[in-house]
PDB file of N, CA and C in Angstrom:
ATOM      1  N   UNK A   1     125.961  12.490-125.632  1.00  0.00           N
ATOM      2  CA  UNK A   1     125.371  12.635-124.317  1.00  0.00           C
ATOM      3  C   UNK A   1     123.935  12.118-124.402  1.00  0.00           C
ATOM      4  N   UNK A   2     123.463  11.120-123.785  1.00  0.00           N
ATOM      5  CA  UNK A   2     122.171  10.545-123.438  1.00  0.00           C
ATOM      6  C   UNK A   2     121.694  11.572-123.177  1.00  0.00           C
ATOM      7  N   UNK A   3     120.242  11.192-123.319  1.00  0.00           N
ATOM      8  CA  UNK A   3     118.779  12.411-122.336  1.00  0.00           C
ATOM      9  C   UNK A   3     118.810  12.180-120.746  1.00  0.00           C
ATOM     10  N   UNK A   4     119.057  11.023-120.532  1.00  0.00           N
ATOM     11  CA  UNK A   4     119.435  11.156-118.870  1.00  0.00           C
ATOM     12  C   UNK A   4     120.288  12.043-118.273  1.00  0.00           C
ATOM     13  N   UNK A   5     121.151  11.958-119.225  1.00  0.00           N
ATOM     14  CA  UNK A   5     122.643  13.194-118.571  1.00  0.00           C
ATOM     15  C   UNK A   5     122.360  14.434-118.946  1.00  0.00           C
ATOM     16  N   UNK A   6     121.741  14.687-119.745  1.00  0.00           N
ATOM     17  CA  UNK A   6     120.742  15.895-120.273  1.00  0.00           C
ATOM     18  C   UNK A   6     120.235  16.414-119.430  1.00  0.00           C
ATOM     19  N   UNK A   7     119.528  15.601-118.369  1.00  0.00           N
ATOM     20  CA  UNK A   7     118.626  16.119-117.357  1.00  0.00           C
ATOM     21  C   UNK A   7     118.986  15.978-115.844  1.00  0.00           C
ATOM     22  N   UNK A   8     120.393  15.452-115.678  1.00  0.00           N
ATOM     23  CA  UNK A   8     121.293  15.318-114.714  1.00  0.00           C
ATOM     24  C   UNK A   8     121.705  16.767-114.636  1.00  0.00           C
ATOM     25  N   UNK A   9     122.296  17.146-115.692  1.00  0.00           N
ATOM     26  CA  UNK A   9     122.979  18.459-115.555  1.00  0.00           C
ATOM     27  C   UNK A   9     121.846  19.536-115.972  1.00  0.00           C
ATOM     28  N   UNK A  10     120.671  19.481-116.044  1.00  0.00           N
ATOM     29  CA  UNK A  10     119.905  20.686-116.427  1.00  0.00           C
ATOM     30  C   UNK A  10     119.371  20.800-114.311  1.00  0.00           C
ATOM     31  N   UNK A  11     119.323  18.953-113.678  1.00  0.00           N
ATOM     32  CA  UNK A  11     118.681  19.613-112.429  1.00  0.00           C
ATOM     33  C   UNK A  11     120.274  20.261-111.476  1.00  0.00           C
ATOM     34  N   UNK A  12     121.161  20.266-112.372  1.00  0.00           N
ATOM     35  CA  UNK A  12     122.130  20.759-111.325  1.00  0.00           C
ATOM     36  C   UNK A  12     122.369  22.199-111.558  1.00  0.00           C
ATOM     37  N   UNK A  13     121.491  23.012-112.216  1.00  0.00           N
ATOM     38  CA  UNK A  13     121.216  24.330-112.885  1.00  0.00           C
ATOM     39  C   UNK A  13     120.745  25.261-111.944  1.00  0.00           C
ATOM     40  N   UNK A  14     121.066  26.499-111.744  1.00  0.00           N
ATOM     41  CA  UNK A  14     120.261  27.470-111.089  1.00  0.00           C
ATOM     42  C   UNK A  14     118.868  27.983-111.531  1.00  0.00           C
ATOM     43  N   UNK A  15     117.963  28.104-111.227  1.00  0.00           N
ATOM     44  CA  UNK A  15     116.726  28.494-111.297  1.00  0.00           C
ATOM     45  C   UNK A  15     116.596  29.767-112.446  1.00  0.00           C
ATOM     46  N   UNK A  16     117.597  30.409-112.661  1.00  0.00           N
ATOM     47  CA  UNK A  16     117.896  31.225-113.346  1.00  0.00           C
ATOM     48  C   UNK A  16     118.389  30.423-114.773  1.00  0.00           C
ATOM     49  N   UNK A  17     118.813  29.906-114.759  1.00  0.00           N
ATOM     50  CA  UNK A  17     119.754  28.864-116.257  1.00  0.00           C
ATOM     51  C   UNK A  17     118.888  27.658-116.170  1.00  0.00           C
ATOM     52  N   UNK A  18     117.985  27.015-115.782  1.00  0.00           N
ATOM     53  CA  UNK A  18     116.656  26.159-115.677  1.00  0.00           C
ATOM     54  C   UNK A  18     115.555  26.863-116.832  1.00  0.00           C
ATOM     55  N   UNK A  19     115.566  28.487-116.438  1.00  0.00           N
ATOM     56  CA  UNK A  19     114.414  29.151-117.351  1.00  0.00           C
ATOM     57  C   UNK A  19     115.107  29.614-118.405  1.00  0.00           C
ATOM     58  N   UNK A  20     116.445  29.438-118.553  1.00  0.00           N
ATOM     59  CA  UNK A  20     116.744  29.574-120.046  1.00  0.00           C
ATOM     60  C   UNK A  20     116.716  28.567-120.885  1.00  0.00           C
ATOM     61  N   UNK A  21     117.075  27.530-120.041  1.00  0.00           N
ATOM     62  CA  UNK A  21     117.245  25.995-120.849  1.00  0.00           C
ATOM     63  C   UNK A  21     115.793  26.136-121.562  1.00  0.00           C
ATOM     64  N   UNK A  22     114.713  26.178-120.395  1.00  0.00           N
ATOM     65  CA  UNK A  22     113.225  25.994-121.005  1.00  0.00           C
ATOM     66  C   UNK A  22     112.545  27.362-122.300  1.00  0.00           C
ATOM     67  N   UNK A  23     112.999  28.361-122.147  1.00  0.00           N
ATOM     68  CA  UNK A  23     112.697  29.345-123.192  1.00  0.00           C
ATOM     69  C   UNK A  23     113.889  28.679-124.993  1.00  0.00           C
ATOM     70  N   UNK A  24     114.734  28.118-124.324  1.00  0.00           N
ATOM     71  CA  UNK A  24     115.562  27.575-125.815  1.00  0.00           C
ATOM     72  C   UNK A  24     114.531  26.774-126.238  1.00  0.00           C
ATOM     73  N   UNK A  25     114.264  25.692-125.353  1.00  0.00           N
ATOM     74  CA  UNK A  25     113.291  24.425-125.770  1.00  0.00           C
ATOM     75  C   UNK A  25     112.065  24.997-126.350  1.00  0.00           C
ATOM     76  N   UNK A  26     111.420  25.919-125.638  1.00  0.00           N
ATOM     77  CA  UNK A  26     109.880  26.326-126.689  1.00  0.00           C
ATOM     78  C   UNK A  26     110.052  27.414-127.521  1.00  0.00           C
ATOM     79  N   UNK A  27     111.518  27.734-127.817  1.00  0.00           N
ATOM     80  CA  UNK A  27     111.628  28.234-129.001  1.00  0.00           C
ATOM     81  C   UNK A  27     111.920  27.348-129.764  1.00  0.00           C
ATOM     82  N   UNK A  28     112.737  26.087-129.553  1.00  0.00           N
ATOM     83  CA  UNK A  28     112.744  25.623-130.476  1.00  0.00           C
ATOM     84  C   UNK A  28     111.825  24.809-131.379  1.00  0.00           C
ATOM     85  N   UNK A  29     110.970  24.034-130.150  1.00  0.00           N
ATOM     86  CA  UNK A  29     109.261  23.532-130.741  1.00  0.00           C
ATOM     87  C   UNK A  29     108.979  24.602-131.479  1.00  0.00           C
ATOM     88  N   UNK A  30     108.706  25.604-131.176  1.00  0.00           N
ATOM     89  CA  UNK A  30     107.894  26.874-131.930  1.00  0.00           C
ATOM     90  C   UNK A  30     108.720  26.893-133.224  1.00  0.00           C
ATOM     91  N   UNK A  31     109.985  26.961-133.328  1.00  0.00           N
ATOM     92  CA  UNK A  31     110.403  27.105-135.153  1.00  0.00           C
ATOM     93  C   UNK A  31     110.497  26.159-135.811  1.00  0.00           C
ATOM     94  N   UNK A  32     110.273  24.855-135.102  1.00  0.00           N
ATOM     95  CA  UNK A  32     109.500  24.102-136.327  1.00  0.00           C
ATOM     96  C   UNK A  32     108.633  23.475-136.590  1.00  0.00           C
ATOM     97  N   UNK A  33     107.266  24.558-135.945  1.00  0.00           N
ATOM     98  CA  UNK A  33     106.272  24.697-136.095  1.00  0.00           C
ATOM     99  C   UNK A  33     105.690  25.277-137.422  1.00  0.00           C
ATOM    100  N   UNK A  34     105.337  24.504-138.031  1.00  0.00           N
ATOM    101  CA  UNK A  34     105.003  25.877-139.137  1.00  0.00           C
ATOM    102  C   UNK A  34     103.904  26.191-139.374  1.00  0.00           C
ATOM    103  N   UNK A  35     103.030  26.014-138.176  1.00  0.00           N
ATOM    104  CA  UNK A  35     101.499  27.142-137.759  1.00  0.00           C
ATOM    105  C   UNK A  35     101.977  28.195-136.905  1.00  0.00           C
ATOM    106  N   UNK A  36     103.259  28.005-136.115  1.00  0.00           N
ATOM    107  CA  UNK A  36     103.749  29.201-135.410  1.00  0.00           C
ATOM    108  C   UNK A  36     104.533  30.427-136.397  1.00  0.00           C
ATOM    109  N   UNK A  37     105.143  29.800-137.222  1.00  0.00           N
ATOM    110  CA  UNK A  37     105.931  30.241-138.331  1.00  0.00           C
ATOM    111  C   UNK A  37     105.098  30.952-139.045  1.00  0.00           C
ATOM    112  N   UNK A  38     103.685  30.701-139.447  1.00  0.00           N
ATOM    113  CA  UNK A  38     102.723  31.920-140.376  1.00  0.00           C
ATOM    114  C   UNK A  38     102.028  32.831-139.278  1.00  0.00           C
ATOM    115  N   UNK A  39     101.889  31.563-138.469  1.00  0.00           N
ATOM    116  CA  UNK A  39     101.056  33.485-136.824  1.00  0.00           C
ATOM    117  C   UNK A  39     102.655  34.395-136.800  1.00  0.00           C
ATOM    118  N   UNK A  40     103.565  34.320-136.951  1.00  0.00           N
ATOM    119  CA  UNK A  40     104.547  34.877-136.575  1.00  0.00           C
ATOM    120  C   UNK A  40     104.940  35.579-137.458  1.00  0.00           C
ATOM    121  N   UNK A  41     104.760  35.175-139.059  1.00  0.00           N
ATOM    122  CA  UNK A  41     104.904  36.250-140.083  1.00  0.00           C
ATOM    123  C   UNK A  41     103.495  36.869-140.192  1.00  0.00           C
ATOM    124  N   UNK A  42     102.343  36.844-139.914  1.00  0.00           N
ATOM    125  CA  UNK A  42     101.550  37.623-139.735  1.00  0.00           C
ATOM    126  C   UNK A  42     101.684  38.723-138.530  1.00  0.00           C
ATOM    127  N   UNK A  43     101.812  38.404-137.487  1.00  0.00           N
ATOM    128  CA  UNK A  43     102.136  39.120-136.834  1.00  0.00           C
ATOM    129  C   UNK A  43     103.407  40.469-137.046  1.00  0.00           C
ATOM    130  N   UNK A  44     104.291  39.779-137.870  1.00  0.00           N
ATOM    131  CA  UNK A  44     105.270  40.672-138.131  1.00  0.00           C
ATOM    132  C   UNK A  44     104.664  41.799-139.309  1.00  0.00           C
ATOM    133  N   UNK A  45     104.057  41.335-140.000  1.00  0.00           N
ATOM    134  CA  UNK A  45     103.306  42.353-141.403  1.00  0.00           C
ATOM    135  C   UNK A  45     102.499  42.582-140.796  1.00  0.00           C
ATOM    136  N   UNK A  46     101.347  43.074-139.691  1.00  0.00           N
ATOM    137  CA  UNK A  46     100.826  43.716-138.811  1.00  0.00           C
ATOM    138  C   UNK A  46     101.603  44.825-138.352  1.00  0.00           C
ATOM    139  N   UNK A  47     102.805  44.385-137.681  1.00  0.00           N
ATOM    140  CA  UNK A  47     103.583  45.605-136.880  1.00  0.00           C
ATOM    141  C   UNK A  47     103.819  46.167-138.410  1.00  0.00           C
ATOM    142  N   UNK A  48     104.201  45.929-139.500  1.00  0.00           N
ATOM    143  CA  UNK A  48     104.950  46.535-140.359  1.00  0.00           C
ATOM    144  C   UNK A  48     103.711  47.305-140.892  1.00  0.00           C
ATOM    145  N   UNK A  49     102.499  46.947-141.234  1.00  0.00           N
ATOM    146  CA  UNK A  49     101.492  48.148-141.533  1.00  0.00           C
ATOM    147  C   UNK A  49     101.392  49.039-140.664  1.00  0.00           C
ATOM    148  N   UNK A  50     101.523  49.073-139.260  1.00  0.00           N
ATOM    149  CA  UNK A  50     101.496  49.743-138.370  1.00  0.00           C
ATOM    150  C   UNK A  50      99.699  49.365-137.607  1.00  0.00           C
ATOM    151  N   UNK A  51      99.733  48.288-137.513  1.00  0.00           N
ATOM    152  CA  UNK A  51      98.267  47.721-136.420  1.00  0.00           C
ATOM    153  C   UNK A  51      98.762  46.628-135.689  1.00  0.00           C
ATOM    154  N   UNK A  52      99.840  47.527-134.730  1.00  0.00           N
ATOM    155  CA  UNK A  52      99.860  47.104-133.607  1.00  0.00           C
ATOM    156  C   UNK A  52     100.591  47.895-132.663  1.00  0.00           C
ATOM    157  N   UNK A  53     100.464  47.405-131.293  1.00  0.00           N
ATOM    158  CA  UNK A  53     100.416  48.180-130.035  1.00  0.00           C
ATOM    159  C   UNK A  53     102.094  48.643-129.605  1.00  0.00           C
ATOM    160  N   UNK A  54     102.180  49.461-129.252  1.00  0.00           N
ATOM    161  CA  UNK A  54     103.705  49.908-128.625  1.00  0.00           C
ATOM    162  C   UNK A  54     103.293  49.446-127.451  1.00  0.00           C
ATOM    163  N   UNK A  55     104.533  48.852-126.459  1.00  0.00           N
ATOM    164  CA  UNK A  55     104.904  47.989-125.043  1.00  0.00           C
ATOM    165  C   UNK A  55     104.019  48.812-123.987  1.00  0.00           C
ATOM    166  N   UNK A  56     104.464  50.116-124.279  1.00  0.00           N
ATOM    167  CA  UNK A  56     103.446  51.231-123.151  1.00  0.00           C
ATOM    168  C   UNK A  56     101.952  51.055-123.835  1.00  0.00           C
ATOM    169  N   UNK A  57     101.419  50.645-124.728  1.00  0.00           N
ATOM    170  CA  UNK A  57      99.934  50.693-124.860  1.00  0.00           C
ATOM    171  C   UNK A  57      99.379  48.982-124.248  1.00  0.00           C
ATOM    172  N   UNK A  58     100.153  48.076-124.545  1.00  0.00           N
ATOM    173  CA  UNK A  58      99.750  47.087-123.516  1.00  0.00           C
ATOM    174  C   UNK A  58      99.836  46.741-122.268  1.00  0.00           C
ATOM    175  N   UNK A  59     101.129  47.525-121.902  1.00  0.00           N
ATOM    176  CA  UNK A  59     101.065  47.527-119.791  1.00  0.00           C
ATOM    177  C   UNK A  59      99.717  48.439-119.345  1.00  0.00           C
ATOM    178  N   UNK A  60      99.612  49.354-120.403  1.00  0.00           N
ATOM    179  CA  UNK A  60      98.730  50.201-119.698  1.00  0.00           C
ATOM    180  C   UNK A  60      96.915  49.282-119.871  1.00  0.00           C
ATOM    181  N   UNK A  61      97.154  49.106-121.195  1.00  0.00           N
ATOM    182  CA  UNK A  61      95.937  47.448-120.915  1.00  0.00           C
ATOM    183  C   UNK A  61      95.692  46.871-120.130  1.00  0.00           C
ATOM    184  N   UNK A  62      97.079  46.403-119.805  1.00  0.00           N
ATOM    185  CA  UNK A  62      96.903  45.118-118.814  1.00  0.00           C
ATOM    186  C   UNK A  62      96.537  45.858-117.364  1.00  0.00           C
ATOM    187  N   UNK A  63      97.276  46.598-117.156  1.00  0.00           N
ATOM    188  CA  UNK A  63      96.808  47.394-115.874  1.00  0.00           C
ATOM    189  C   UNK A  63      95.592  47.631-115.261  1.00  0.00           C
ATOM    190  N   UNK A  64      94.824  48.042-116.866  1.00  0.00           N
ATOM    191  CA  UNK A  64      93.228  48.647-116.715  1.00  0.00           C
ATOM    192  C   UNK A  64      92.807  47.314-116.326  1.00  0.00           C
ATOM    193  N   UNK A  65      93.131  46.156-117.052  1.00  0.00           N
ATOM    194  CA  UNK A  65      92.276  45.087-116.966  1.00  0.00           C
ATOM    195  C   UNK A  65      92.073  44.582-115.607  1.00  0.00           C
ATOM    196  N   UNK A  66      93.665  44.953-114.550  1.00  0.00           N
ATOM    197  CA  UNK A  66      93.748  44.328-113.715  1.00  0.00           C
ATOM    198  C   UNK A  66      93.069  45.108-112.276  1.00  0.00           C
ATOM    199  N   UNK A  67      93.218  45.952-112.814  1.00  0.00           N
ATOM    200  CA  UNK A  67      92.003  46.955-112.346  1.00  0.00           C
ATOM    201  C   UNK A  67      90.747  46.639-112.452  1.00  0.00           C
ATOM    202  N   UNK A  68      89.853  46.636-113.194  1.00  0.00           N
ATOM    203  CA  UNK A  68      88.637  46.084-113.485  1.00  0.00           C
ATOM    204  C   UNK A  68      88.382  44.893-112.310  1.00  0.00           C
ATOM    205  N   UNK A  69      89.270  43.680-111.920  1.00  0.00           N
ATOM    206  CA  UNK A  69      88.861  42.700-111.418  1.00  0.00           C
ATOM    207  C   UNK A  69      88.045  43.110-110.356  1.00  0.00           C
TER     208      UNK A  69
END
């Protein structure tokens, strides 16, 4: 399959399966990245020491922040 037909059938996609196509694609740039690949094992041995945030300590961040404006 050409890249033209690639993109024939990605615009005949629902808006919904459009943003999956595009989250595959910058995952896939991103893994073979391999400056994303060491922020990403750093990041992971962070959570694993335990210095970093649970989901409820960053909504509630973001909230304050958005508050602040």
């Amino acid at each position: 399959m050409s890249a033209s037909e690639i993109i024939r059938e990605i615009e005949r996609l629902t808006p919904s399966e459009r943003r999956e196509v595009q989250a595959y694609f910058q995952h896939r740039s991103r893994a073979d990245n391999p400056a994303w690949r060491d922020e990403l094992a750093r990041r992971i041995d962070e959570a694993r020491a335990g210095r970093s945030l649970r989901s409820t300590e960053v909504r509630a961040l973001v909230a304050q922040a958005r508050s602040a404006q």
